[in-house]
PDB file of N, CA and C in Angstrom:
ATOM      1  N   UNK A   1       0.837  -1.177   0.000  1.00  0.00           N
ATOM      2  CA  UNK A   1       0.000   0.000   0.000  1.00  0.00           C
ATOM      3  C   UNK A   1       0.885   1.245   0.000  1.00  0.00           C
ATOM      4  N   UNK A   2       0.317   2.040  -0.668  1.00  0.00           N
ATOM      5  CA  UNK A   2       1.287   2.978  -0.756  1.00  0.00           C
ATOM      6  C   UNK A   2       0.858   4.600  -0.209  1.00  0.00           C
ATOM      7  N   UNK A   3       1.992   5.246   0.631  1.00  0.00           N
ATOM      8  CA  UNK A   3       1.554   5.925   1.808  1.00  0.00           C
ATOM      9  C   UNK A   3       1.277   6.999   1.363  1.00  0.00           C
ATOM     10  N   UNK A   4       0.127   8.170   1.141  1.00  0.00           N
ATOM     11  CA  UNK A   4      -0.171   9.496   0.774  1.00  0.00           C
ATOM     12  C   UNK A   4       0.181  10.258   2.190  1.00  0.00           C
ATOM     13  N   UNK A   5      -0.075  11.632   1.548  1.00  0.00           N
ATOM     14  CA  UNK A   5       0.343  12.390   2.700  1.00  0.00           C
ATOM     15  C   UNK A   5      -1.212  12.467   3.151  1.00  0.00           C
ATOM     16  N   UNK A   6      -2.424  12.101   2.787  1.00  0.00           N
ATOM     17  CA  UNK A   6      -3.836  12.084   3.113  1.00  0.00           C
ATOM     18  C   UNK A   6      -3.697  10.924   4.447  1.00  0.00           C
ATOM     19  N   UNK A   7      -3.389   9.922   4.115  1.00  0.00           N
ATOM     20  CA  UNK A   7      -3.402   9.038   4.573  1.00  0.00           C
ATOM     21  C   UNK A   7      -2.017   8.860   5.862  1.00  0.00           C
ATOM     22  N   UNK A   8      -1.165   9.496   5.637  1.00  0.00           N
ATOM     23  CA  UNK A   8      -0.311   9.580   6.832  1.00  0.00           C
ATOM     24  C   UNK A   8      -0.699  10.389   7.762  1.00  0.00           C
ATOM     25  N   UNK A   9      -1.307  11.891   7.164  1.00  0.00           N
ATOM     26  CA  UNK A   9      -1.681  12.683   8.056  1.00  0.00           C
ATOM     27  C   UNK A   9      -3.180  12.073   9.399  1.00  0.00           C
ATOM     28  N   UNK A  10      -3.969  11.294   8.703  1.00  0.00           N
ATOM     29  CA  UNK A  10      -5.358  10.643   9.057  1.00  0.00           C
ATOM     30  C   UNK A  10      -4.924   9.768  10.485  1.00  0.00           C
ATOM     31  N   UNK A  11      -3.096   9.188  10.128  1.00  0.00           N
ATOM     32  CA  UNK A  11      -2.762   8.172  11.433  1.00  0.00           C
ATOM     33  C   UNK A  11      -1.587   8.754  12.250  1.00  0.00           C
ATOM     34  N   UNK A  12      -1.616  10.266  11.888  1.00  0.00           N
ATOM     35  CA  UNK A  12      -0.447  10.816  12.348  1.00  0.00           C
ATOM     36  C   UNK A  12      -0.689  11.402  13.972  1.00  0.00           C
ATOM     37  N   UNK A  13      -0.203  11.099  14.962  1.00  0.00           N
ATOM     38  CA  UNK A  13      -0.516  11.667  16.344  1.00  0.00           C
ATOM     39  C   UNK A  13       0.035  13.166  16.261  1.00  0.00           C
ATOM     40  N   UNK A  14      -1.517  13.957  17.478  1.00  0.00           N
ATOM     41  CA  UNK A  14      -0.793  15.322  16.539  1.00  0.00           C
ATOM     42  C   UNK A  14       0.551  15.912  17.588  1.00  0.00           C
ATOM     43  N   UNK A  15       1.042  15.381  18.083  1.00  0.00           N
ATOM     44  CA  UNK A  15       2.466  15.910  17.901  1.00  0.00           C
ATOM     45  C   UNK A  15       3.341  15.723  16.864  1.00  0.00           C
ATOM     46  N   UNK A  16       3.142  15.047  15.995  1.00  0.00           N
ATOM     47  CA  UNK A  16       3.729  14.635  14.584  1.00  0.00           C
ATOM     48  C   UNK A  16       3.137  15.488  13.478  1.00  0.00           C
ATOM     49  N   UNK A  17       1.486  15.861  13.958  1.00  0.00           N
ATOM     50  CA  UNK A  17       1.222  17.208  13.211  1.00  0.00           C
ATOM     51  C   UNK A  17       1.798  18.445  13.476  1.00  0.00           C
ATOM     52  N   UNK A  18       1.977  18.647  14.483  1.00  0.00           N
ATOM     53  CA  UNK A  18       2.162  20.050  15.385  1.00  0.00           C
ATOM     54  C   UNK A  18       3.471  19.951  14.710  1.00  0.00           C
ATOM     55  N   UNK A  19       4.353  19.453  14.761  1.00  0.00           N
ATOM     56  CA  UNK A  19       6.179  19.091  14.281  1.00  0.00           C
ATOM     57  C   UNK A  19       6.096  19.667  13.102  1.00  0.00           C
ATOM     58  N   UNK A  20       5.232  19.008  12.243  1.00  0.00           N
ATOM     59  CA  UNK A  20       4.868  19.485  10.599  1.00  0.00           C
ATOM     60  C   UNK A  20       5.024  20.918  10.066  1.00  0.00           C
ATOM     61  N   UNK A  21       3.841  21.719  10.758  1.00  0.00           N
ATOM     62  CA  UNK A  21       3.704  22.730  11.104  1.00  0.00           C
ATOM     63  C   UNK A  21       4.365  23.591  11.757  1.00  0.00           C
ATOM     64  N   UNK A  22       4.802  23.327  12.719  1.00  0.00           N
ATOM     65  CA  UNK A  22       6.011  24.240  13.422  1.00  0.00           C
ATOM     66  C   UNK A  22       7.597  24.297  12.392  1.00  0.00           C
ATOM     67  N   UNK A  23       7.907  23.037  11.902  1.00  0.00           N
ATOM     68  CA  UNK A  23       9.007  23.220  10.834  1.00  0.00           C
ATOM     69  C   UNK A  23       8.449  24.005   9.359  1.00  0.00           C
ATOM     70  N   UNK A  24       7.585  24.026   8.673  1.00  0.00           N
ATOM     71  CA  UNK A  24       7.148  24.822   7.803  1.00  0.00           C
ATOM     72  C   UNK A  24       7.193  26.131   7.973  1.00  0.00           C
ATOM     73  N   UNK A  25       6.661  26.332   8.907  1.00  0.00           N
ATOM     74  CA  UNK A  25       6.317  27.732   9.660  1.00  0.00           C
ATOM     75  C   UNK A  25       7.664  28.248   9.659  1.00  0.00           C
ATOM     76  N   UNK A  26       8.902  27.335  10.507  1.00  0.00           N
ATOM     77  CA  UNK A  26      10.554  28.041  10.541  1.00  0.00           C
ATOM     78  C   UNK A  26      10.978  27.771   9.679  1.00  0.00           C
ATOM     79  N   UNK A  27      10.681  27.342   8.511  1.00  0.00           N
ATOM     80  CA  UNK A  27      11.348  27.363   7.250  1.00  0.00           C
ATOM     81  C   UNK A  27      10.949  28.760   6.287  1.00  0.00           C
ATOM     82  N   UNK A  28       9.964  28.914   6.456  1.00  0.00           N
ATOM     83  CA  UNK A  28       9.508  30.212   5.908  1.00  0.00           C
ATOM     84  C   UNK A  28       9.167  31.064   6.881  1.00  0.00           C
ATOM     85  N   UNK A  29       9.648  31.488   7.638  1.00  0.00           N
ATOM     86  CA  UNK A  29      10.857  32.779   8.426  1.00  0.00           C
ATOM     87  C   UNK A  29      10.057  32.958   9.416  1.00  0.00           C
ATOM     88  N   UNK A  30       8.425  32.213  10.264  1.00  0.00           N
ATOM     89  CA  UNK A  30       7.834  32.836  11.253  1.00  0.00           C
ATOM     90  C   UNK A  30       8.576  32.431  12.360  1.00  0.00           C
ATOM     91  N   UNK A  31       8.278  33.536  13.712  1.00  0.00           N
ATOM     92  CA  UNK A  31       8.728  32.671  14.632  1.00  0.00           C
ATOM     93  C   UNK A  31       7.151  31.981  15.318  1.00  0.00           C
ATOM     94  N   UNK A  32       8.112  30.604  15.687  1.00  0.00           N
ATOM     95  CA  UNK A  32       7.023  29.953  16.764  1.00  0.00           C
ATOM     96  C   UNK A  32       6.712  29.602  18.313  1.00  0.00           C
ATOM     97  N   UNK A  33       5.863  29.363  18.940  1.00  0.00           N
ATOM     98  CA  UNK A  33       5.040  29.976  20.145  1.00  0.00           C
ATOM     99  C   UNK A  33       5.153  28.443  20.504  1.00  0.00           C
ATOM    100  N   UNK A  34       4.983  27.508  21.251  1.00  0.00           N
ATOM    101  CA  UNK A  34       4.253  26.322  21.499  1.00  0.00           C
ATOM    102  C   UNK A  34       4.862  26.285  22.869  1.00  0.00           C
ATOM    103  N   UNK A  35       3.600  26.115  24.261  1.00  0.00           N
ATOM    104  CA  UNK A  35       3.564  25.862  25.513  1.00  0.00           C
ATOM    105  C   UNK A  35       4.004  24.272  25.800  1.00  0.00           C
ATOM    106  N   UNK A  36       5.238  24.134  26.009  1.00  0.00           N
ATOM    107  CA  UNK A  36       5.715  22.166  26.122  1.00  0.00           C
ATOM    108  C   UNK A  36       4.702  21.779  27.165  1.00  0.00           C
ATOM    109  N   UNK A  37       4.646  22.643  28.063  1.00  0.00           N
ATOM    110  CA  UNK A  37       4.142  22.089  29.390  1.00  0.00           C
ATOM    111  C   UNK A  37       2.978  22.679  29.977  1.00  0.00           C
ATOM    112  N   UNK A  38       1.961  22.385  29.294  1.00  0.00           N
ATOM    113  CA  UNK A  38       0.796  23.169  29.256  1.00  0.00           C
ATOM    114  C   UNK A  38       0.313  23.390  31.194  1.00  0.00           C
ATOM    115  N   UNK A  39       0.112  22.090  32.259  1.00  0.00           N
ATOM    116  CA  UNK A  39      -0.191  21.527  33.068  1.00  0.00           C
ATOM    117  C   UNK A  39      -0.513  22.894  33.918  1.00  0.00           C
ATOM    118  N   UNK A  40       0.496  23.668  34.273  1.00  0.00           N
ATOM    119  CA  UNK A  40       0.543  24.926  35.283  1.00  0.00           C
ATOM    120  C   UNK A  40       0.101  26.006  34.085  1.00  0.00           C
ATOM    121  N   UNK A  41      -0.730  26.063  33.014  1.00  0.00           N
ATOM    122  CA  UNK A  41      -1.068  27.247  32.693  1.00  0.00           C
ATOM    123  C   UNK A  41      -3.112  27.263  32.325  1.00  0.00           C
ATOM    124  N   UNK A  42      -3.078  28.494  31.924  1.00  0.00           N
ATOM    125  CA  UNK A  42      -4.649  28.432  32.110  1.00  0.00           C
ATOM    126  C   UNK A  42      -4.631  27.402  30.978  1.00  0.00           C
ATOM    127  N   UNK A  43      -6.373  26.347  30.650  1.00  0.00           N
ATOM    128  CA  UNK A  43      -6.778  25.723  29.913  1.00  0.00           C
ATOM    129  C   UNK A  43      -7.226  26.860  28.807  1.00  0.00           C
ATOM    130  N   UNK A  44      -6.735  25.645  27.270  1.00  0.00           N
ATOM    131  CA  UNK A  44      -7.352  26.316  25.938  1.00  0.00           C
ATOM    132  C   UNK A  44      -6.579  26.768  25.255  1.00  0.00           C
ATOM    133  N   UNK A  45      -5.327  27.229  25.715  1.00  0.00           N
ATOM    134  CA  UNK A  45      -4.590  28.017  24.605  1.00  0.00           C
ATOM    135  C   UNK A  45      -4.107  27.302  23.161  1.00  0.00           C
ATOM    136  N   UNK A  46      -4.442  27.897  22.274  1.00  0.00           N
ATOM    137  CA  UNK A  46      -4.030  27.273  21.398  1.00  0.00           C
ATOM    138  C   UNK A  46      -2.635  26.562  20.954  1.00  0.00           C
ATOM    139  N   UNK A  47      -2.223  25.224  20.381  1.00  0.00           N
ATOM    140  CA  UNK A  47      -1.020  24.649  20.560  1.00  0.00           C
ATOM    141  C   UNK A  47       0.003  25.226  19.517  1.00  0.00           C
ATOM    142  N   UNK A  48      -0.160  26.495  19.053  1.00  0.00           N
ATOM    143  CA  UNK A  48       0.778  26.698  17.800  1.00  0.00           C
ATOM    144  C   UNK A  48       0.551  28.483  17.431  1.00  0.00           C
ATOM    145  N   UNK A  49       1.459  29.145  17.910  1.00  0.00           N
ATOM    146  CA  UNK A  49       1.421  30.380  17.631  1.00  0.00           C
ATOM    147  C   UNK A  49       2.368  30.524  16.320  1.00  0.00           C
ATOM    148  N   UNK A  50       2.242  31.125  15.218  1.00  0.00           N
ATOM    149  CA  UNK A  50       3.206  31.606  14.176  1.00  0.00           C
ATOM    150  C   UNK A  50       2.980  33.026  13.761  1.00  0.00           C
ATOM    151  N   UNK A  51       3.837  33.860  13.530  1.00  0.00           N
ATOM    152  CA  UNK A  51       4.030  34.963  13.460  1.00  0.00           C
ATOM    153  C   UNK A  51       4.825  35.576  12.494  1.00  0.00           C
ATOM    154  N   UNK A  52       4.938  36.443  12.004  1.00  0.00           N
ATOM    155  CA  UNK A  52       5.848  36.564  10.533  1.00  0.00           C
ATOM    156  C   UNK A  52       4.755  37.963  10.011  1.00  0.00           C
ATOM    157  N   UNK A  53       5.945  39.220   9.802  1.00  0.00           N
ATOM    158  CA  UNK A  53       5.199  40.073   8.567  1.00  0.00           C
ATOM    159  C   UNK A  53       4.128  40.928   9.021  1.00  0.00           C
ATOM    160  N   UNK A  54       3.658  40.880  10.496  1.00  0.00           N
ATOM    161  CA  UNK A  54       2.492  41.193  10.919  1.00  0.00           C
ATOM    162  C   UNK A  54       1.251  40.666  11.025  1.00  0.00           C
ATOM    163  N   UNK A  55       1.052  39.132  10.828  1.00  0.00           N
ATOM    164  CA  UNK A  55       0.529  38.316  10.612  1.00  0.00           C
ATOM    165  C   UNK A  55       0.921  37.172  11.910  1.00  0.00           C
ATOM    166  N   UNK A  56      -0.377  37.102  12.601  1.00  0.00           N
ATOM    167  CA  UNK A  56      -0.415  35.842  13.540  1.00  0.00           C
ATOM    168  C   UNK A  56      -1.448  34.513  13.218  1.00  0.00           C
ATOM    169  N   UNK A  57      -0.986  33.327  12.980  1.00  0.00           N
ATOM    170  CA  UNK A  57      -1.803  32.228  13.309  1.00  0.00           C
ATOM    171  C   UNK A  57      -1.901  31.603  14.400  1.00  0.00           C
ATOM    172  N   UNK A  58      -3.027  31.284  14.856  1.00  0.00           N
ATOM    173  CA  UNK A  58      -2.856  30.105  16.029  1.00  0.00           C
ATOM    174  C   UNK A  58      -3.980  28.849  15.636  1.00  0.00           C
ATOM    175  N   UNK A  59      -2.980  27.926  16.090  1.00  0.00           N
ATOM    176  CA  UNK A  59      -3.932  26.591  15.398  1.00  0.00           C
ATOM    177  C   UNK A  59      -3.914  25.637  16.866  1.00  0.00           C
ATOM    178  N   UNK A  60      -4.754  25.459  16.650  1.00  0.00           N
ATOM    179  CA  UNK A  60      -5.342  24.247  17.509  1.00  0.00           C
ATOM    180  C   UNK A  60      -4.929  22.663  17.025  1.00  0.00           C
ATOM    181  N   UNK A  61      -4.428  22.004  17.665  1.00  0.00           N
ATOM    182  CA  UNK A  61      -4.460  20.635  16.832  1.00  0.00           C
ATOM    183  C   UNK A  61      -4.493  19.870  17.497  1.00  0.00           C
ATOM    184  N   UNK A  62      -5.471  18.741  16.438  1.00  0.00           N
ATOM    185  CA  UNK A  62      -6.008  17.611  16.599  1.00  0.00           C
ATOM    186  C   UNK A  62      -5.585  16.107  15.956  1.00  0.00           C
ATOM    187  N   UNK A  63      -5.370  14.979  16.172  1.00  0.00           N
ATOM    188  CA  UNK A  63      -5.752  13.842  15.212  1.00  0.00           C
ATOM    189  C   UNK A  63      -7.108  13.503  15.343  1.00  0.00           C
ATOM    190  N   UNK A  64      -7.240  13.033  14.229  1.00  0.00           N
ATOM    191  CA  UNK A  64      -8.615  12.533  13.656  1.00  0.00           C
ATOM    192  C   UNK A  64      -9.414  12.846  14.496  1.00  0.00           C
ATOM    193  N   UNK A  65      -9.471  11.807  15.551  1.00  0.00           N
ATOM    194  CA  UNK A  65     -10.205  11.600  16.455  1.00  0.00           C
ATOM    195  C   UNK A  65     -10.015  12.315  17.788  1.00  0.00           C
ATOM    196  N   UNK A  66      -9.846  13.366  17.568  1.00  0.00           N
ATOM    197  CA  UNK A  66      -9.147  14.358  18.875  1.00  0.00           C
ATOM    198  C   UNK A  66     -10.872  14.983  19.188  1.00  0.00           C
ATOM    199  N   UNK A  67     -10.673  15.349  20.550  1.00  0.00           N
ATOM    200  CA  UNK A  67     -11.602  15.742  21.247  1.00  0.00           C
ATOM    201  C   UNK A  67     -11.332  17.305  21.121  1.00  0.00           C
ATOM    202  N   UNK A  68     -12.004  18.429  20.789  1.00  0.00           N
ATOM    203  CA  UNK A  68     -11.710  19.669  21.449  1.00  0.00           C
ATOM    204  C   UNK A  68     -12.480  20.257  22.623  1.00  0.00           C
ATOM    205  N   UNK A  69     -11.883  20.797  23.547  1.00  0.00           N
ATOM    206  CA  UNK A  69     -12.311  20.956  25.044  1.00  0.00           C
ATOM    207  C   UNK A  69     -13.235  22.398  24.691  1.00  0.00           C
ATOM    208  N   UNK A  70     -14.232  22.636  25.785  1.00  0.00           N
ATOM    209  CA  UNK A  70     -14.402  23.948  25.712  1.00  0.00           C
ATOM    210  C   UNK A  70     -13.958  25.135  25.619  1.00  0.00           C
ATOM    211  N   UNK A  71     -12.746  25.045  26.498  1.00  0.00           N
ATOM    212  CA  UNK A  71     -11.682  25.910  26.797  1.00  0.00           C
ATOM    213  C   UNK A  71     -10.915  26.102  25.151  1.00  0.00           C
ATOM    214  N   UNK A  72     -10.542  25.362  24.308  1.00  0.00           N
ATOM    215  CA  UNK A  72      -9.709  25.733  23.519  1.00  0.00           C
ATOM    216  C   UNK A  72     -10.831  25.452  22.299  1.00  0.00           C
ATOM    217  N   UNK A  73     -12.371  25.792  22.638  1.00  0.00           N
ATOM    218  CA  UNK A  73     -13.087  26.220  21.387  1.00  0.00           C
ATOM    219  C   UNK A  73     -13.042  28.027  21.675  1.00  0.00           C
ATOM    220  N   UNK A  74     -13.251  27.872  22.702  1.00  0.00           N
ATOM    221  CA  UNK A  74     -13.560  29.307  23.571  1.00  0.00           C
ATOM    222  C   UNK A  74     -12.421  30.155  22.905  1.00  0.00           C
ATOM    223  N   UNK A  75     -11.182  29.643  22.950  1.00  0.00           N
ATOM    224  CA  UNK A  75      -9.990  30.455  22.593  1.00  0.00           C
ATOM    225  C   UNK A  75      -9.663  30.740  21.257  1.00  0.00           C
ATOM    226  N   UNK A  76     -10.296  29.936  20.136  1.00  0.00           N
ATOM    227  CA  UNK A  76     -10.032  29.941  18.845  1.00  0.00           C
ATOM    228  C   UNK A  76     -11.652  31.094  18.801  1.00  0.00           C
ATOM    229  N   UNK A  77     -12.732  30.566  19.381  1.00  0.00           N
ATOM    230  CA  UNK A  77     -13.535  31.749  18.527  1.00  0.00           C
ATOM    231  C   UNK A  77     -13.375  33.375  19.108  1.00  0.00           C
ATOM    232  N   UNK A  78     -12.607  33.469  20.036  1.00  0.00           N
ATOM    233  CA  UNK A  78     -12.270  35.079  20.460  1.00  0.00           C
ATOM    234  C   UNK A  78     -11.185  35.438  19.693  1.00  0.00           C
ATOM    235  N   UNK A  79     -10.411  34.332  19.209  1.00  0.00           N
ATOM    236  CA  UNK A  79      -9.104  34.796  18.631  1.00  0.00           C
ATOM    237  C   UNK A  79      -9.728  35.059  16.901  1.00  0.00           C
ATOM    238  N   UNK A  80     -10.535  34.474  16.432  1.00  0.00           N
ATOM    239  CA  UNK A  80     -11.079  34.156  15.294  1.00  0.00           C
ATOM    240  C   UNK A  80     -11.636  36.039  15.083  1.00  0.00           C
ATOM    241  N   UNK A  81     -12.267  36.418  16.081  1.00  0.00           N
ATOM    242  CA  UNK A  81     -13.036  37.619  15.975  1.00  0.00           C
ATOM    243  C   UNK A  81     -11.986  38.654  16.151  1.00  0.00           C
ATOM    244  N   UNK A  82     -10.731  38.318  16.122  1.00  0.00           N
ATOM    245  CA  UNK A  82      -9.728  39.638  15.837  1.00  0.00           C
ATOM    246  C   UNK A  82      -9.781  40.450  14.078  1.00  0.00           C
ATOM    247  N   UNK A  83      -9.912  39.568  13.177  1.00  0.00           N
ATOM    248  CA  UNK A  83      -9.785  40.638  12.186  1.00  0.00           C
ATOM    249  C   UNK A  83      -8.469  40.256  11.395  1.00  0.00           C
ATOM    250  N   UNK A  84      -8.316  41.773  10.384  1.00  0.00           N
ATOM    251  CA  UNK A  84      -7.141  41.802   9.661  1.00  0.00           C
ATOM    252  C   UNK A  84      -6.049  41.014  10.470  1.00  0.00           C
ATOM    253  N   UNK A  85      -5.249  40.059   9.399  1.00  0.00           N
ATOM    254  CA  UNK A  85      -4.260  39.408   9.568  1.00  0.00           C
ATOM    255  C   UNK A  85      -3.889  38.494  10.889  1.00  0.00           C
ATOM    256  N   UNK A  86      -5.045  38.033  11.316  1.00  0.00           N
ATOM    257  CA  UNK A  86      -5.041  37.356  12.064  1.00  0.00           C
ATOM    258  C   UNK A  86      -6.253  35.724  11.927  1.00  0.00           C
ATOM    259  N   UNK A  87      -5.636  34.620  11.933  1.00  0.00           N
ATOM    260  CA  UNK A  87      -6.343  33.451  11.774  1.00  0.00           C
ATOM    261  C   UNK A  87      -6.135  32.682  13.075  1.00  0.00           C
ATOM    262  N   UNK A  88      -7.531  31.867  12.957  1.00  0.00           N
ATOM    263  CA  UNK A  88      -7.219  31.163  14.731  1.00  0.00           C
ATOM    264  C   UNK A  88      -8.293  30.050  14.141  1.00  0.00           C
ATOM    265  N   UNK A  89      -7.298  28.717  14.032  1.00  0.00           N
ATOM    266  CA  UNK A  89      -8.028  27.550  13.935  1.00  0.00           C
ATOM    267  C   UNK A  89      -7.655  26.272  14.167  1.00  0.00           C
ATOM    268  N   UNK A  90      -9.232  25.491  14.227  1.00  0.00           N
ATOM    269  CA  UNK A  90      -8.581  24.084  14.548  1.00  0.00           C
ATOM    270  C   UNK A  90      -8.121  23.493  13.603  1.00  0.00           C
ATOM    271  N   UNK A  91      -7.405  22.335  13.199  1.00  0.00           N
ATOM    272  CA  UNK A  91      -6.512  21.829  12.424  1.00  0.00           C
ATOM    273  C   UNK A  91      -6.923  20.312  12.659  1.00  0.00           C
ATOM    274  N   UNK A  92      -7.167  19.673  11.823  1.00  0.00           N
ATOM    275  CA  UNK A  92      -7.799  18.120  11.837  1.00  0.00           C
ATOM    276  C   UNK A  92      -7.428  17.632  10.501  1.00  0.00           C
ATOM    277  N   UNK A  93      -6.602  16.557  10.220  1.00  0.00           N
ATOM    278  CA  UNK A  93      -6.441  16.051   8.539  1.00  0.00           C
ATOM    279  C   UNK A  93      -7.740  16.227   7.681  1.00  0.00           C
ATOM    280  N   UNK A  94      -8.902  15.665   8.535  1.00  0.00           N
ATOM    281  CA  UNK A  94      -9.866  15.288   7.659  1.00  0.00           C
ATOM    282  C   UNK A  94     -11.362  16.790   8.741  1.00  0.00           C
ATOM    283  N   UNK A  95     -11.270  17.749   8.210  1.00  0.00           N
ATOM    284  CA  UNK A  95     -11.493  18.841   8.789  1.00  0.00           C
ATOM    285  C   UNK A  95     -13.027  18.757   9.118  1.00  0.00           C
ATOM    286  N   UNK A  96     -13.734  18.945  10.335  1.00  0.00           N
ATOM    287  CA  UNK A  96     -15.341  19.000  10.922  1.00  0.00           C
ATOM    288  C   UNK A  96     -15.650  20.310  10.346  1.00  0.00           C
ATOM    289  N   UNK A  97     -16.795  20.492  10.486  1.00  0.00           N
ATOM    290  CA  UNK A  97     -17.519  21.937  10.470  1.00  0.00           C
ATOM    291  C   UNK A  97     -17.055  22.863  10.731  1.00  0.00           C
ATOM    292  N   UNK A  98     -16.227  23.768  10.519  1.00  0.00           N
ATOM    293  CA  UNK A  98     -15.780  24.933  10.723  1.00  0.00           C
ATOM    294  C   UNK A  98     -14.135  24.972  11.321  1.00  0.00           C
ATOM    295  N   UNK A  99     -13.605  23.994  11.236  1.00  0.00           N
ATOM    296  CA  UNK A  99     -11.778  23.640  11.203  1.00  0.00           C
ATOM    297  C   UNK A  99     -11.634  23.701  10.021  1.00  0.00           C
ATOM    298  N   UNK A 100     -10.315  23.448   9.853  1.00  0.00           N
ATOM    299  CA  UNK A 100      -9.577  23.470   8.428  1.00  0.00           C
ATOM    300  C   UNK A 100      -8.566  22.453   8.680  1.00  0.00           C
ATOM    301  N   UNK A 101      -7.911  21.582   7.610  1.00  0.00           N
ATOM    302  CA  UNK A 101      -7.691  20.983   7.313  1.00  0.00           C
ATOM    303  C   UNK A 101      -5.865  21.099   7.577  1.00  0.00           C
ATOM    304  N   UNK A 102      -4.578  20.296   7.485  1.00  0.00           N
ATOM    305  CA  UNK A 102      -3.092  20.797   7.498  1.00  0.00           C
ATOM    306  C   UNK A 102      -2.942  21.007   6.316  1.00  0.00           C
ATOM    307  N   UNK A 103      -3.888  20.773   5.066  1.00  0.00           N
ATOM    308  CA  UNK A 103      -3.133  21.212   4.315  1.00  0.00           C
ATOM    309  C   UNK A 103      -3.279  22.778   3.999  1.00  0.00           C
ATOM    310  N   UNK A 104      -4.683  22.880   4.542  1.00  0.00           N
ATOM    311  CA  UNK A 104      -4.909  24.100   4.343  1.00  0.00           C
ATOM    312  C   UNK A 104      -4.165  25.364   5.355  1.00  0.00           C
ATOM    313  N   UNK A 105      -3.814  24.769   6.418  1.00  0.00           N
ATOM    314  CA  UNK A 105      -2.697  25.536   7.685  1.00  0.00           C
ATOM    315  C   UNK A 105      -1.473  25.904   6.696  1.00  0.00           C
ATOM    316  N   UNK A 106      -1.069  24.500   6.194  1.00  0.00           N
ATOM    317  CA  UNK A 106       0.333  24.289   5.844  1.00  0.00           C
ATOM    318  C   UNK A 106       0.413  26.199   4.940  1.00  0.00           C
ATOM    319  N   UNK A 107      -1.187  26.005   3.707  1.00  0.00           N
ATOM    320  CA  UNK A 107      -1.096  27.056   2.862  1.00  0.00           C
ATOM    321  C   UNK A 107      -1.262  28.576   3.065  1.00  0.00           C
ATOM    322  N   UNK A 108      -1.742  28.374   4.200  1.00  0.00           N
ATOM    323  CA  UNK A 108      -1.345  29.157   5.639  1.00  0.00           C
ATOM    324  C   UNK A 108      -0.245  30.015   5.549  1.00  0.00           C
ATOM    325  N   UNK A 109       0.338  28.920   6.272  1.00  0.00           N
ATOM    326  CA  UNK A 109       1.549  29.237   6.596  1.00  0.00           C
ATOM    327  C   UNK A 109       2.817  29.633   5.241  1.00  0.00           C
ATOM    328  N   UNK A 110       2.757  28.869   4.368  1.00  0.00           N
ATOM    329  CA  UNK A 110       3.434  29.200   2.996  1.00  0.00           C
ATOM    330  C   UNK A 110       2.717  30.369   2.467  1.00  0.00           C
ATOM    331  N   UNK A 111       1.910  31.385   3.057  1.00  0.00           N
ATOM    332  CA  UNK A 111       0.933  32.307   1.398  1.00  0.00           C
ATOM    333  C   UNK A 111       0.426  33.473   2.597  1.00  0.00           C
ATOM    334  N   UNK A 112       1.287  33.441   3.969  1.00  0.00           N
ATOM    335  CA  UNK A 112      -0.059  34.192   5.207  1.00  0.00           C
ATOM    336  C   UNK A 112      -1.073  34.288   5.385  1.00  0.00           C
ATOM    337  N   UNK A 113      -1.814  35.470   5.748  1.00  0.00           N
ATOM    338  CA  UNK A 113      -2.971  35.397   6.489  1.00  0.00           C
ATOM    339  C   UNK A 113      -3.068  37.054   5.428  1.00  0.00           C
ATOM    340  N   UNK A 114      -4.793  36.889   5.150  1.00  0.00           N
ATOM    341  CA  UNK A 114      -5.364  38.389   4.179  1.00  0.00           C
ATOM    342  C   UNK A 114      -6.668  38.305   5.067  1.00  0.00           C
ATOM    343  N   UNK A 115      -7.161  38.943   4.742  1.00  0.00           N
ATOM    344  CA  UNK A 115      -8.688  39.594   5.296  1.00  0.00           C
ATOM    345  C   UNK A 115      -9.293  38.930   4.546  1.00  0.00           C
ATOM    346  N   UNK A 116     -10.396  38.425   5.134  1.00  0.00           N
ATOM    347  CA  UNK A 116     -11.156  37.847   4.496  1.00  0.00           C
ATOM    348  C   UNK A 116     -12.620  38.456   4.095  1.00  0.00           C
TER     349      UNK A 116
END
């Protein structure tokens, strides 16, 4: 069988996503944010800050089957209601109702963030 990046991403644990993403991101010049040790800080924050140009993302991430907590829906839709050059989302291979997808982060991250 032969391995797609559809199909790797679908069995990929998301620290293996988050990795993805965080090296893309420092390859094309943002700097990145990520809390190692979440335990002693408030719940929700999103797992992936990138920054570059005047432009902030924060992504949430999930595998497949990842649960999102209240706390870090709470944090993506206040961050979501900032505006110009700013994106705040969840990240799932195979994307629910209103997340987006890595590949679509990835294009994200390669092309920034415009007003939508």
């Amino acid at each position: 069988m032969t391995t797609t990046a559809r199909t790797w991403q679908t069995y990929a644990t998301e620290a293996m996503l988050q990795d993805t993403l965080r090296v893309a991101a420092l390859r094309t010049g943002h700097i990145v944010y990520h809390t190692h040790d979440s335990r002693r800080s408030d719940p929700g924050f999103p797992d992936l800050v990138c920054a570059k140009d005047g432009a902030l993302l924060f992504f949430e991430i999930k595998k497949q089957k990842g649960r999102v907590s209240p706390y870090q829906q709470a944090w993506i839709d206040v961050l979501s209601t900032i505006g110009f050059n700013v994106r705040a989302a969840i990240v799932r291979p195979d994307p629910k109702p209103g997340e987006i997808s890595v590949d679509a982060a990835l294009s994200l991250i390669a092309g920034g963030v415009t007003d939508d």
